[in-house]
N, C-alpha and C. Protein backbone atom coordinates (compact mmCIF):
# COMPACT_ATOMS: atom_id res chain seq x y z
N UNK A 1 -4.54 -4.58 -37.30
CA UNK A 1 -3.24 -4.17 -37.80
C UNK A 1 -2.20 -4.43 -36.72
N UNK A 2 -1.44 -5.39 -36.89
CA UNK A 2 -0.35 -5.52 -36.08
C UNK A 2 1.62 -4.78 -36.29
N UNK A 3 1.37 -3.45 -35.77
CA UNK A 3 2.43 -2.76 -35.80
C UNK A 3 3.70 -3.30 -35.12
N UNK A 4 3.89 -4.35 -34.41
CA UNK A 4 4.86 -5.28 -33.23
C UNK A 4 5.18 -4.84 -32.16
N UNK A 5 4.60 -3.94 -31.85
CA UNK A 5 3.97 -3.35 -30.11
C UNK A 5 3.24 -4.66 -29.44
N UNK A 6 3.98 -4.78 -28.32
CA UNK A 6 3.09 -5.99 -27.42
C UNK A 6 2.52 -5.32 -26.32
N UNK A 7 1.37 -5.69 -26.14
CA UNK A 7 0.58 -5.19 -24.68
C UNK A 7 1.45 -5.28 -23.59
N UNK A 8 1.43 -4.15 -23.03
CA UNK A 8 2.08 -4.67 -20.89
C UNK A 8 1.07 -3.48 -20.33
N UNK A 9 1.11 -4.18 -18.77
CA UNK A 9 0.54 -2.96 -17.79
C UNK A 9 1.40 -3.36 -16.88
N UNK A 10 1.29 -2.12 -15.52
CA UNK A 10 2.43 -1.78 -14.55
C UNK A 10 1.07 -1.36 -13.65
N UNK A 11 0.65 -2.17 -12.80
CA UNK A 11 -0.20 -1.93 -11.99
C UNK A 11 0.63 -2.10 -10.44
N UNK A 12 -0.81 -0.97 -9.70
CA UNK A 12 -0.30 -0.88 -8.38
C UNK A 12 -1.48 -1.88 -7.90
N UNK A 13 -1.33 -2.96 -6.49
CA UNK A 13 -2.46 -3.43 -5.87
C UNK A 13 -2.31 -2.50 -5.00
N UNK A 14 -4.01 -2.37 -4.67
CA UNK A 14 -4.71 -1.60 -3.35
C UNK A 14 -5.87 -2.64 -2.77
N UNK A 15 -5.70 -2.45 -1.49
CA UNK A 15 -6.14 -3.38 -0.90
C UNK A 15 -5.80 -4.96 -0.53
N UNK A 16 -6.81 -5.74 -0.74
CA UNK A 16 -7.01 -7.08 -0.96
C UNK A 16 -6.51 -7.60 -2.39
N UNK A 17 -6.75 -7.17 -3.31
CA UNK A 17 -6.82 -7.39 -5.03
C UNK A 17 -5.52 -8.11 -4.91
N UNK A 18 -5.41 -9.49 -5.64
CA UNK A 18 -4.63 -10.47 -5.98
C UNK A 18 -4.21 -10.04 -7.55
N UNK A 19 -2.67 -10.44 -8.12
CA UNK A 19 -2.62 -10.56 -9.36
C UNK A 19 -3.70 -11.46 -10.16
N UNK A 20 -3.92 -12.38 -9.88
CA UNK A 20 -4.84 -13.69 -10.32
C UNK A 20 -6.46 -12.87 -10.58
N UNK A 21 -6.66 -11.99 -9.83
CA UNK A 21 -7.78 -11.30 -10.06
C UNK A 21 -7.29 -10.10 -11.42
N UNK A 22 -6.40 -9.81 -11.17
CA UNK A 22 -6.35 -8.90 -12.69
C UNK A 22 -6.45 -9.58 -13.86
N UNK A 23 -5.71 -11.19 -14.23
CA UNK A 23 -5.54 -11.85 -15.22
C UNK A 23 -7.19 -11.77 -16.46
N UNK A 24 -8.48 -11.74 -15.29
CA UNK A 24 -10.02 -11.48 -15.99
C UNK A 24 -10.04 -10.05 -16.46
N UNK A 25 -9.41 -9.07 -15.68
CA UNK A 25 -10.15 -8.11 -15.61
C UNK A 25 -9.33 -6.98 -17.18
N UNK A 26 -7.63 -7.55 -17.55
CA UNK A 26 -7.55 -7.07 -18.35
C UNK A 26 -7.42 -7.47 -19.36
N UNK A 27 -7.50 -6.80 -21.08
CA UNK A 27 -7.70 -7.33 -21.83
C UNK A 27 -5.71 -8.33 -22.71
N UNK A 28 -5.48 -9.18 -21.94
CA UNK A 28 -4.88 -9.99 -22.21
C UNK A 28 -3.31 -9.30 -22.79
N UNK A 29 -2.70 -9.13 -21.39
CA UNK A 29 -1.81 -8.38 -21.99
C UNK A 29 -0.67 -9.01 -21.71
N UNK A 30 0.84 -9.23 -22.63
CA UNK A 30 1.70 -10.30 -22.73
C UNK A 30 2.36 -9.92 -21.32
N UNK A 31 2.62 -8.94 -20.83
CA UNK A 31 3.13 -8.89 -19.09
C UNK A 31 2.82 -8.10 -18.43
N UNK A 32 2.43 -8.34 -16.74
CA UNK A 32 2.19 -7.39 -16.10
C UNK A 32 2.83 -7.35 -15.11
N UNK A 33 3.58 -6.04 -14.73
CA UNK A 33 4.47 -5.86 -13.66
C UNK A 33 3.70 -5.21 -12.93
N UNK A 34 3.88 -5.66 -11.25
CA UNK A 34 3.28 -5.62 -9.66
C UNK A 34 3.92 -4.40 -9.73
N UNK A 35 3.79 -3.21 -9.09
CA UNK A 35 4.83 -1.97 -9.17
C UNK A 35 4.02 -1.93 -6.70
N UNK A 36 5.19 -0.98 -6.35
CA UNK A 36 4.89 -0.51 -4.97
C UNK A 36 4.18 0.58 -5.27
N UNK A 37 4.69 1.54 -6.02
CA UNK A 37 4.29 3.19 -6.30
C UNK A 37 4.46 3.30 -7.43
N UNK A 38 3.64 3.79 -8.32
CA UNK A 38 4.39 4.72 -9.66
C UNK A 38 5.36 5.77 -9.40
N UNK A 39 6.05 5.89 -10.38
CA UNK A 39 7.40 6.84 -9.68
C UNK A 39 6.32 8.08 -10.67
N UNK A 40 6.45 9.70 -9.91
CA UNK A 40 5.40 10.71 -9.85
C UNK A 40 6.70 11.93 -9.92
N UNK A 41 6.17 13.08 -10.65
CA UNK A 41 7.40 14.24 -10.41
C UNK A 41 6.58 14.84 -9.39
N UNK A 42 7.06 16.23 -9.53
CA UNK A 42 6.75 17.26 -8.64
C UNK A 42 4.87 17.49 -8.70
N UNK A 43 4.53 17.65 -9.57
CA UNK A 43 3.40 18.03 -9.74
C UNK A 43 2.21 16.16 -9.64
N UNK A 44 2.85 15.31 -9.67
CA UNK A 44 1.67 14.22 -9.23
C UNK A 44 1.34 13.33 -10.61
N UNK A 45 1.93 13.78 -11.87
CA UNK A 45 2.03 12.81 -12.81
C UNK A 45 3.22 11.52 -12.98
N UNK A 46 2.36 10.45 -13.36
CA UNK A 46 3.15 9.35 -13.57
C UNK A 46 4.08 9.49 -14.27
N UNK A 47 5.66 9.54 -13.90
CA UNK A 47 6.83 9.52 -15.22
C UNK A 47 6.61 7.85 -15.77
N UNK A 48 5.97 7.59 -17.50
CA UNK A 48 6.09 6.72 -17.68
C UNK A 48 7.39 5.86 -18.14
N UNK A 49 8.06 6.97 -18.92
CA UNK A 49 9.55 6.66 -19.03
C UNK A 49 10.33 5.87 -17.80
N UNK A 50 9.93 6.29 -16.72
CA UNK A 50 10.49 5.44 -15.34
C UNK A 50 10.04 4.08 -15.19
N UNK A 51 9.34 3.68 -15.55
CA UNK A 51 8.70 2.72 -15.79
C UNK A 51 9.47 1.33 -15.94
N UNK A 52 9.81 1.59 -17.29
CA UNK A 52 11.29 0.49 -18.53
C UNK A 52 10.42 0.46 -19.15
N UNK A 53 10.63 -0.69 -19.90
CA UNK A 53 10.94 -0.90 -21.35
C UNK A 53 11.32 -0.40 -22.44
């Protein structure tokens, strides 16, 4: 069922890990944004709204 929601992820790298290494690992998603930090409130949850889109 295609509702017209497109896949994205907002990943952090740790370590070594290359973008080019995520391209296998997720399931094919139309963009992925490199992020430094997730932006976090007071208590340690991800604000996804901070995000965009």
């Amino acid at each position: 069922m295609d509702d017209g929601r497109q896949l994205g992820t907002y990943v952090v790298l740790r370590g070594s890990a290359t973008s080019e290494e995520l391209t296998g690992a997720l399931q094919t998603p139309c963009e992925i944004a490199i992020v430094d930090e997730f932006p976090r409130n007071a208590t340690g949850k991800v604000l996804r709204n901070k995000l965009g889109g």
